[in-house]
N, C-alpha and C. Protein backbone atom coordinates (compact mmCIF):
# COMPACT_ATOMS: atom_id res chain seq x y z
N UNK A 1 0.82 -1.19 0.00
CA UNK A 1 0.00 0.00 0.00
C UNK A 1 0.87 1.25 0.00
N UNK A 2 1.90 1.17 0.66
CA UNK A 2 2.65 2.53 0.60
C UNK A 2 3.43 2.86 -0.98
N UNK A 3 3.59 1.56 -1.54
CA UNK A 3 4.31 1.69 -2.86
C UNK A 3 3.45 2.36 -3.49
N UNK A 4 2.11 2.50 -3.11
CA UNK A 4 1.37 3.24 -4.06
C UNK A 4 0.08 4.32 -3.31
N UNK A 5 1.44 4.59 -2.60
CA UNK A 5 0.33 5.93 -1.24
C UNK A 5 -0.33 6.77 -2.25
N UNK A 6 0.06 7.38 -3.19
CA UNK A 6 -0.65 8.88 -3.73
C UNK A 6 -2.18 8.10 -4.78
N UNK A 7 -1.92 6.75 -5.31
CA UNK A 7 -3.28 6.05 -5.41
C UNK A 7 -4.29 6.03 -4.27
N UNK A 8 -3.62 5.85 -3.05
CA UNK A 8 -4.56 5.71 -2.08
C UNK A 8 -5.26 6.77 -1.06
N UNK A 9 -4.23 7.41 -1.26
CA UNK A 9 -4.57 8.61 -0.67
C UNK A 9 -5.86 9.66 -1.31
N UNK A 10 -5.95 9.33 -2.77
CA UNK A 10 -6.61 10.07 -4.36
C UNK A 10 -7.82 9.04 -4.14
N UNK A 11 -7.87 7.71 -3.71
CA UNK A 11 -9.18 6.94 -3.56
C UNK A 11 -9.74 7.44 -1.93
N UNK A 12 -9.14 7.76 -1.24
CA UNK A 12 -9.73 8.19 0.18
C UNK A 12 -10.19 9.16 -0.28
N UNK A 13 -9.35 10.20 -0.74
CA UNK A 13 -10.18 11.50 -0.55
C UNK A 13 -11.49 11.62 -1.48
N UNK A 14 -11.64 10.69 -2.42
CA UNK A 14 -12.58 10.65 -3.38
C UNK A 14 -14.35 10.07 -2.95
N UNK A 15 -13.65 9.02 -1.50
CA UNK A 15 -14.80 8.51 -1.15
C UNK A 15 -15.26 9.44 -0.20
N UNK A 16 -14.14 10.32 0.49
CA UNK A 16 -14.18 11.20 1.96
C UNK A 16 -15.12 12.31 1.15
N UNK A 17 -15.11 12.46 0.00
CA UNK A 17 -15.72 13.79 -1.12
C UNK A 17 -17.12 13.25 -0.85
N UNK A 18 -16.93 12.23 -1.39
CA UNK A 18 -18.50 11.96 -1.72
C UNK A 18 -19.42 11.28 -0.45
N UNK A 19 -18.80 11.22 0.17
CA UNK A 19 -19.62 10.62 1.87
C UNK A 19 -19.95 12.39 2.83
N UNK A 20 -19.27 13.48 2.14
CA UNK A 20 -19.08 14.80 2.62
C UNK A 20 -20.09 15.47 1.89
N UNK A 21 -20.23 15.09 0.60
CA UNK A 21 -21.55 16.62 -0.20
C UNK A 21 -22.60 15.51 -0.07
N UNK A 22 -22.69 14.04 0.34
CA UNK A 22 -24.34 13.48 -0.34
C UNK A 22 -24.22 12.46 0.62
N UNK A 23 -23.38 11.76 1.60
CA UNK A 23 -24.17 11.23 2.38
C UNK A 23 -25.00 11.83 3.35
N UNK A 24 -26.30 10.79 3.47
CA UNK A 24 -27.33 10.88 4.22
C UNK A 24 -28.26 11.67 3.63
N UNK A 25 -28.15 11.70 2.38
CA UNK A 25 -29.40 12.88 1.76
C UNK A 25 -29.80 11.94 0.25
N UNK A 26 -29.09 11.02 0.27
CA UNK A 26 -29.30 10.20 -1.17
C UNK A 26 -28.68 11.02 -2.29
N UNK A 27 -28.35 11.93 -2.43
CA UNK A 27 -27.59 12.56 -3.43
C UNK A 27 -26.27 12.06 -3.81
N UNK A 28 -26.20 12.26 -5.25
CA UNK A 28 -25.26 12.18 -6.13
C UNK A 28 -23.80 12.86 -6.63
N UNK A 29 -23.06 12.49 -6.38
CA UNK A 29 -22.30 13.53 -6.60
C UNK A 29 -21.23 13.17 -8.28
N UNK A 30 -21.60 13.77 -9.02
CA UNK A 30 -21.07 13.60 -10.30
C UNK A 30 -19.50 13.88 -11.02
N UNK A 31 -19.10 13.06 -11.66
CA UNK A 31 -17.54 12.64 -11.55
C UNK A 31 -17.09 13.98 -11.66
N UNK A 32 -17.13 14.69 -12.89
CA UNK A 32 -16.90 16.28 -12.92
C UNK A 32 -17.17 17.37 -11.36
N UNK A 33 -18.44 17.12 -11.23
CA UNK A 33 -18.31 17.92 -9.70
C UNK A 33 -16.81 17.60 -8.80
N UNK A 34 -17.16 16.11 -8.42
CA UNK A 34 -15.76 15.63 -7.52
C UNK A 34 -14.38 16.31 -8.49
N UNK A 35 -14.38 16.28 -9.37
CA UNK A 35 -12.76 16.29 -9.80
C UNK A 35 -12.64 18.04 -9.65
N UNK A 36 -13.91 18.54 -10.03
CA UNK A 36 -13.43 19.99 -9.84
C UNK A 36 -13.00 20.57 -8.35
N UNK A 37 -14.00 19.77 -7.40
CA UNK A 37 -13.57 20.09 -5.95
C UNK A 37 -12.40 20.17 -5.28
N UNK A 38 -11.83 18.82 -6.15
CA UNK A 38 -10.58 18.38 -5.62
C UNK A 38 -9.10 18.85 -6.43
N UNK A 39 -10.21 19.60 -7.63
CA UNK A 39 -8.92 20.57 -8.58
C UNK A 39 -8.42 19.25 -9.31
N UNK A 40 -8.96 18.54 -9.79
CA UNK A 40 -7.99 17.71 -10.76
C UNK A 40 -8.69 17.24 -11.89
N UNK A 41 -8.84 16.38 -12.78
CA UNK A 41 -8.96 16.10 -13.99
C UNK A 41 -9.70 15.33 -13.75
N UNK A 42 -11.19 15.22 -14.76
CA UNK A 42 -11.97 13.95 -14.57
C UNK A 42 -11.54 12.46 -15.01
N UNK A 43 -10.37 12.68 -15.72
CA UNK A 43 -10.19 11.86 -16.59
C UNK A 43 -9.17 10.77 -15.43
N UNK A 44 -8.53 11.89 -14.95
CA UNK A 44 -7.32 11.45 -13.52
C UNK A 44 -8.46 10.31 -12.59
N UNK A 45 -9.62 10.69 -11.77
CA UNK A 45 -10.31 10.29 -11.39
C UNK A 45 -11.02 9.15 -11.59
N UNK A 46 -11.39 9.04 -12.72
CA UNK A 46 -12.31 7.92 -13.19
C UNK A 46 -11.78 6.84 -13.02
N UNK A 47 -10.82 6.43 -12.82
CA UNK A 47 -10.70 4.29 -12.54
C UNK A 47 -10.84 4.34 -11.45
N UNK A 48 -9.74 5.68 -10.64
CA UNK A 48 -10.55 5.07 -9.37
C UNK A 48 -11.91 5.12 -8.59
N UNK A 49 -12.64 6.39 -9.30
CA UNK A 49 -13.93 5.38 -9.17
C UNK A 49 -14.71 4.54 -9.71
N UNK A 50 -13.90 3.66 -10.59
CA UNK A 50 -14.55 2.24 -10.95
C UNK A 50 -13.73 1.39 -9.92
N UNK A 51 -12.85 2.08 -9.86
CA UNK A 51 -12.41 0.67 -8.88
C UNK A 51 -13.61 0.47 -7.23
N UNK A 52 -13.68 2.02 -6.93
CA UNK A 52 -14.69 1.58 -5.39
C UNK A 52 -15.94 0.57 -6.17
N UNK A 53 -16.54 1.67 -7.45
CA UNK A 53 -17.70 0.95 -7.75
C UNK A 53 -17.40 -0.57 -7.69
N UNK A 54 -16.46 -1.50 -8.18
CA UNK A 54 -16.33 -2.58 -8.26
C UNK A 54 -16.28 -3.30 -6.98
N UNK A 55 -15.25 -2.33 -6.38
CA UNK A 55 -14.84 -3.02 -4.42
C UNK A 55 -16.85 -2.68 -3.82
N UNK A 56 -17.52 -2.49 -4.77
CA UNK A 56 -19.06 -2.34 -3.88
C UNK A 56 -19.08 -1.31 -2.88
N UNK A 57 -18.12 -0.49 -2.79
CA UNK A 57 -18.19 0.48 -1.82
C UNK A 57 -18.79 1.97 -2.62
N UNK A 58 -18.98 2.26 -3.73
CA UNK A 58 -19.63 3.19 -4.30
C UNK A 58 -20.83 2.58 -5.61
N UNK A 59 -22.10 3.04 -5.61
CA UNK A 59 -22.94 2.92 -7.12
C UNK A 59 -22.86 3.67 -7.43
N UNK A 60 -22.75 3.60 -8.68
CA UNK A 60 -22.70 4.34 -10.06
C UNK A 60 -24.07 4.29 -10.55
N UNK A 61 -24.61 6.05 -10.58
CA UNK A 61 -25.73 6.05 -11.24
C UNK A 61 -25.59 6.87 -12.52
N UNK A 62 -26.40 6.23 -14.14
CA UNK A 62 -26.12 6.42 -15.14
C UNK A 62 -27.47 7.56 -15.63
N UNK A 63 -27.05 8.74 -16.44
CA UNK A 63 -28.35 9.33 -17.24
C UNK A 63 -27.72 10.71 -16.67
N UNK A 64 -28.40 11.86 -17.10
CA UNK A 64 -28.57 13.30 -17.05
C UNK A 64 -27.97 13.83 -15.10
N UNK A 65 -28.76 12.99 -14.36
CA UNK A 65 -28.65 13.07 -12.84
C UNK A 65 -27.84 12.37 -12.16
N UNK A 66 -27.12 11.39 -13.09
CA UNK A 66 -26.01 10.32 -12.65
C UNK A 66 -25.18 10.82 -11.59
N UNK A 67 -24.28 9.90 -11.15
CA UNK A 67 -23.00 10.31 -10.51
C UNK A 67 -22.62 9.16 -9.64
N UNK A 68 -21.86 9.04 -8.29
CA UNK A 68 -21.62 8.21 -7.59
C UNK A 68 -22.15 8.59 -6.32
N UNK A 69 -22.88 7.40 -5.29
CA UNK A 69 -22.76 7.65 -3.87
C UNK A 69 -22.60 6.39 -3.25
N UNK A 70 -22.23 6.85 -2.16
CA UNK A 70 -21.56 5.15 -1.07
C UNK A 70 -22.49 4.26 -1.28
N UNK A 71 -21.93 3.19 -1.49
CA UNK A 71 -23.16 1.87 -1.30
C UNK A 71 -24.01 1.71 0.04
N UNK A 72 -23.00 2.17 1.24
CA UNK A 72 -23.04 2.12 2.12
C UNK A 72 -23.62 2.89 3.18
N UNK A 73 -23.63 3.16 4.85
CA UNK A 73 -23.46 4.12 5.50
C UNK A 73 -21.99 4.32 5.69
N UNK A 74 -21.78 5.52 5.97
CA UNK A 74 -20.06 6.02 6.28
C UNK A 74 -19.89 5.25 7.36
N UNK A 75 -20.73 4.47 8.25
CA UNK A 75 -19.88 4.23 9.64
C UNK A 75 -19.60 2.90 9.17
N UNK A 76 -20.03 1.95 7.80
CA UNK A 76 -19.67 0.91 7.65
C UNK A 76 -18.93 0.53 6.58
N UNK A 77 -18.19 1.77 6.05
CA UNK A 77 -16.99 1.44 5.16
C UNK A 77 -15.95 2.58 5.97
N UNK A 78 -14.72 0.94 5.74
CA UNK A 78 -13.69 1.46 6.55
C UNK A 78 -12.63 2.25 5.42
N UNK A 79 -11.79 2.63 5.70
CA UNK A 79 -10.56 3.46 5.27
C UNK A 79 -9.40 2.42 3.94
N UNK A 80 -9.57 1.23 5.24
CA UNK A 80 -8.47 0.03 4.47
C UNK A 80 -9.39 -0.41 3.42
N UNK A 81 -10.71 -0.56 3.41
CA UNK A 81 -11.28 -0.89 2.48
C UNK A 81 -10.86 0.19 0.31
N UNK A 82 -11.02 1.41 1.15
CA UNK A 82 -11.32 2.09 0.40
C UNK A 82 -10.06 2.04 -0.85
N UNK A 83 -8.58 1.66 0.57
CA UNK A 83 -7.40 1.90 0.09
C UNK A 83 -7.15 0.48 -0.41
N UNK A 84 -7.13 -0.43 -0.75
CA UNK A 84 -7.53 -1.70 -0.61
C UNK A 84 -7.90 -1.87 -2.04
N UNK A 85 -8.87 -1.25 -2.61
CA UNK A 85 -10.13 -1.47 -3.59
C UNK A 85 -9.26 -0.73 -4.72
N UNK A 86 -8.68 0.57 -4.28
CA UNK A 86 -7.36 1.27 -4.97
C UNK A 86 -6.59 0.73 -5.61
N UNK A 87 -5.67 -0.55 -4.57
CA UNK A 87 -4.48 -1.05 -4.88
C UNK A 87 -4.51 -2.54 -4.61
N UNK A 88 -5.37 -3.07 -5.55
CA UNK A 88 -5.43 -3.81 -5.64
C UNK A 88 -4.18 -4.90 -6.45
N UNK A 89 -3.86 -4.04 -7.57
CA UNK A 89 -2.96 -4.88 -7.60
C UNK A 89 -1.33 -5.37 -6.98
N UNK A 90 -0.68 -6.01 -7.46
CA UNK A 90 0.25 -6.25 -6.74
C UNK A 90 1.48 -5.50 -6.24
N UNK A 91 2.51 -5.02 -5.72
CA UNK A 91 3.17 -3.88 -5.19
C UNK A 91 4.33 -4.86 -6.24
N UNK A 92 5.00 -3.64 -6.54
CA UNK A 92 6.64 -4.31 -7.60
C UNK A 92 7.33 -5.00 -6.72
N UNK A 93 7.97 -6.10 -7.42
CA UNK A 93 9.27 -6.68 -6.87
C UNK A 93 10.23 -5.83 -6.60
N UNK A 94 10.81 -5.42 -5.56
CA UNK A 94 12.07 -4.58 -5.17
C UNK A 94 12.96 -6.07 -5.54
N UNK A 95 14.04 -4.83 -6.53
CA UNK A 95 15.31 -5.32 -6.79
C UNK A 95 16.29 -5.84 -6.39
N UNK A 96 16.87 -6.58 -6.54
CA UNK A 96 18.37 -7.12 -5.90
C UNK A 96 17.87 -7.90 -4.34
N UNK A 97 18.56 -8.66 -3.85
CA UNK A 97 18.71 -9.51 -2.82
C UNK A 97 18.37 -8.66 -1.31
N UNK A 98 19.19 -7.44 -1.70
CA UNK A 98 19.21 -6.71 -0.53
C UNK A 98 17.94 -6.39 0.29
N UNK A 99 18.09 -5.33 -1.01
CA UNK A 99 15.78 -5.12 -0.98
C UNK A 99 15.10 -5.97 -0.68
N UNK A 100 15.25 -7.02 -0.79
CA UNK A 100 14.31 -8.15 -0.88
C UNK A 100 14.80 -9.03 0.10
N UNK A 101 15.22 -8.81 1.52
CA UNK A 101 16.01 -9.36 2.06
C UNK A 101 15.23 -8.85 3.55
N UNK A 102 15.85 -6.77 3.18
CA UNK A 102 15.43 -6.05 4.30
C UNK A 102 14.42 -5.02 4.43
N UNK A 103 14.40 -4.23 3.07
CA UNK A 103 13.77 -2.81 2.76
C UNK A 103 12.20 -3.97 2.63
N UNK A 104 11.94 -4.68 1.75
CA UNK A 104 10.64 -5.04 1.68
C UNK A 104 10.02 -6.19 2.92
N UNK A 105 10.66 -6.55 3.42
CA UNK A 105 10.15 -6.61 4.84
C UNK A 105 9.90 -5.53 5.36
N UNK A 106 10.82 -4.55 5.63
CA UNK A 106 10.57 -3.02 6.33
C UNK A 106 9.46 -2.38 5.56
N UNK A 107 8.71 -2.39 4.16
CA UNK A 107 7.72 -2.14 3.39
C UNK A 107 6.61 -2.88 4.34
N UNK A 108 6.97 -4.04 4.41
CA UNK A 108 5.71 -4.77 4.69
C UNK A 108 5.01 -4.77 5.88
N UNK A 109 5.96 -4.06 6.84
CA UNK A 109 5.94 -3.85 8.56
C UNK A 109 4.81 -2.68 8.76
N UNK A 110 5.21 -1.91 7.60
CA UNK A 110 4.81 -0.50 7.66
C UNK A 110 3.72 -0.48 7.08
N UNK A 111 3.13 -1.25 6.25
CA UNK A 111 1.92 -1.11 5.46
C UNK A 111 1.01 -2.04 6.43
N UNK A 112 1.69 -3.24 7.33
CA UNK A 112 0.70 -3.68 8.40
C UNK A 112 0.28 -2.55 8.73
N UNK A 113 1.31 -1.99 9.71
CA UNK A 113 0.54 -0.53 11.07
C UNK A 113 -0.52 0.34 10.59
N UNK A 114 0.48 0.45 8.61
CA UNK A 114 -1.15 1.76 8.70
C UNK A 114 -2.46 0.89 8.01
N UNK A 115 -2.44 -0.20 7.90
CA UNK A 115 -3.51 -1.05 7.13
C UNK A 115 -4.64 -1.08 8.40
N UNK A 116 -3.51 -1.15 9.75
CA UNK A 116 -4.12 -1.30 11.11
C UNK A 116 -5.10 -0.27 11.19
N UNK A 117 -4.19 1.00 11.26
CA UNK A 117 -5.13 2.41 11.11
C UNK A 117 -6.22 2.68 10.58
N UNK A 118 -5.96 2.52 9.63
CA UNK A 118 -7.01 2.43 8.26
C UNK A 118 -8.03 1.45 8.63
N UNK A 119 -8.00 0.42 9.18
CA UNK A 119 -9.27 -1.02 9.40
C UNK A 119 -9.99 -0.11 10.50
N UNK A 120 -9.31 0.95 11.53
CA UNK A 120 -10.24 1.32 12.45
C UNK A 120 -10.62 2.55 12.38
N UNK A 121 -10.65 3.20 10.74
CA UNK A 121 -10.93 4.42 10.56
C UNK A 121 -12.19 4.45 9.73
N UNK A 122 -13.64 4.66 10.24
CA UNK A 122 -14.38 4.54 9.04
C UNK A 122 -14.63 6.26 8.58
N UNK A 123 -15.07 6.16 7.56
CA UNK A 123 -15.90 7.47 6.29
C UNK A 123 -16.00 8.70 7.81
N UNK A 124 -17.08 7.68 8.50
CA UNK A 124 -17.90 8.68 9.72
C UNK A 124 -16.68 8.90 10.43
N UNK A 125 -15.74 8.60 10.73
CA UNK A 125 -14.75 9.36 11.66
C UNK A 125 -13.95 10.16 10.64
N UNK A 126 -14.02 10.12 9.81
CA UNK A 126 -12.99 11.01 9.17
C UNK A 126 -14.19 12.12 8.74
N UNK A 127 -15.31 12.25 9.01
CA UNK A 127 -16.37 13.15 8.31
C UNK A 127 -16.86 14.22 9.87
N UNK A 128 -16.45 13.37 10.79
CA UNK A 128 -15.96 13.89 12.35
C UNK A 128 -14.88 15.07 12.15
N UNK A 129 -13.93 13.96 11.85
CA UNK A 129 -12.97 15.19 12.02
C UNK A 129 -12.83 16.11 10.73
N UNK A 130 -13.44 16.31 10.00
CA UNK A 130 -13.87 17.42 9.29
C UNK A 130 -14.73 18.63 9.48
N UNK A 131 -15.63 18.24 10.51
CA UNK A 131 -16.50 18.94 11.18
C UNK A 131 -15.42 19.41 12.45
N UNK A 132 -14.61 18.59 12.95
CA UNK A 132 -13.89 19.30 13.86
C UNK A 132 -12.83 20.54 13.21
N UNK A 133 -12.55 20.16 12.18
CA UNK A 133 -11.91 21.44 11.37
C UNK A 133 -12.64 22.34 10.92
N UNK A 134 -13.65 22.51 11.19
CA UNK A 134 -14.64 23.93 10.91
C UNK A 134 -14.99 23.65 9.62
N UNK A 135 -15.02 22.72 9.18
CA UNK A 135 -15.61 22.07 7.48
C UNK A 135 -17.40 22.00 7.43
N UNK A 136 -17.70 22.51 6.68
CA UNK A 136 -19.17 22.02 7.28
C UNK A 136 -19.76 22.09 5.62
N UNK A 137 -20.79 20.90 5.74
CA UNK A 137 -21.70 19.85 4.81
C UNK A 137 -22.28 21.24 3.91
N UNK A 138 -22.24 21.02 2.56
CA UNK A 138 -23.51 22.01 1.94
C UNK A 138 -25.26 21.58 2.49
N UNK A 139 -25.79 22.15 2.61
CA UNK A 139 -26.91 22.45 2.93
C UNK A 139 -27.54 22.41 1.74
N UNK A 140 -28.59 21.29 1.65
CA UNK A 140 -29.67 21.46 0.20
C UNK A 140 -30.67 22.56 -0.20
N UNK A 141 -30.39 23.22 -0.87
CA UNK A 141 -31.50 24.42 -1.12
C UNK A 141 -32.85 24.31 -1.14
N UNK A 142 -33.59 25.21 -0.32
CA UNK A 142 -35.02 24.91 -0.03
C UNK A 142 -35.76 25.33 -1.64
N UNK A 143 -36.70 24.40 -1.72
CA UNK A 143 -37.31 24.30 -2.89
C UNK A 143 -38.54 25.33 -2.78
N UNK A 144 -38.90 25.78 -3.66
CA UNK A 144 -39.82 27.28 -3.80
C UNK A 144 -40.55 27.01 -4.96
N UNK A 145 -41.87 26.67 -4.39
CA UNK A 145 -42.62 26.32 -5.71
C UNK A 145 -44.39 27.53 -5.65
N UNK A 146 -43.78 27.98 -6.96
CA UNK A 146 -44.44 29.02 -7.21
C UNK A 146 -46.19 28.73 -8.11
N UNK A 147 -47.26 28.76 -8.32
CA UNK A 147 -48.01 28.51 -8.65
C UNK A 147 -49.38 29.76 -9.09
């Protein structure tokens, strides 16, 4: 997981996005919206959210109103999941005997502890401490129907 922190870190914040503008309201949040929030490219974005969609931790809704929201509630998808669903595939062979001796054991020590972290971090605690940073949820606009 660490061989490929800035994948995982780009799938957290993607699910932390979208558990932040639309959980608990059923709303959608659409790939373009997320990528603009987060200042980056839709194009950058998109596998990894096919990859949650696939790990079942995000649906994908298709048409005019489409977009993605958690499969889930935030308190029941964890962190390791998210990072997990990311990096899925396999981490490179480190080179030579050495590496492969000491440094990727020392890789592997380190991706336990924070895998640890991560298993006891769900959506809802990290959507906590966003609210503890003075972050606060958009508010859905009251509807005004004129007749």
């Amino acid at each position: 997981m660490l061989l490929r922190q800035d994948r995982a870190l780009l799938a957290l914040d993607i699910a932390l996005d979208i558990a932040f503008h639309a959980a608990g309201r059923g709303e959608v949040s659409g790939a373009a919206d997320i990528a603009t929030r987060m200042g980056l490219a839709r194009r950058g974005i998109e596998p990894l959210l096919q990859a949650l969609v696939r790990a079942g931790l995000l649906h994908s809704l298709r048409g005019p109103r489409g977009g993605y929201r958690l499969a889930r509630a935030p308190r029941e998808v964890t962190a390791a999941e998210v990072v997990e669903a990311a990096c899925e595939e396999d981490p490179p062979t480190p080179p030579g005997r050495l590496a492969a001796a000491v440094t990727a054991p020392l890789w592997q020590e380190l991706d336990a502890a924070a895998m640890a972290t991560l298993r006891a971090t769900t959506l809802e605690a990290l959507l906590r401490r966003a609210q503890a940073a003075g972050l606060r949820r958009p508010t859905p606009e009251a509807l005004d129907f004129v007749i």
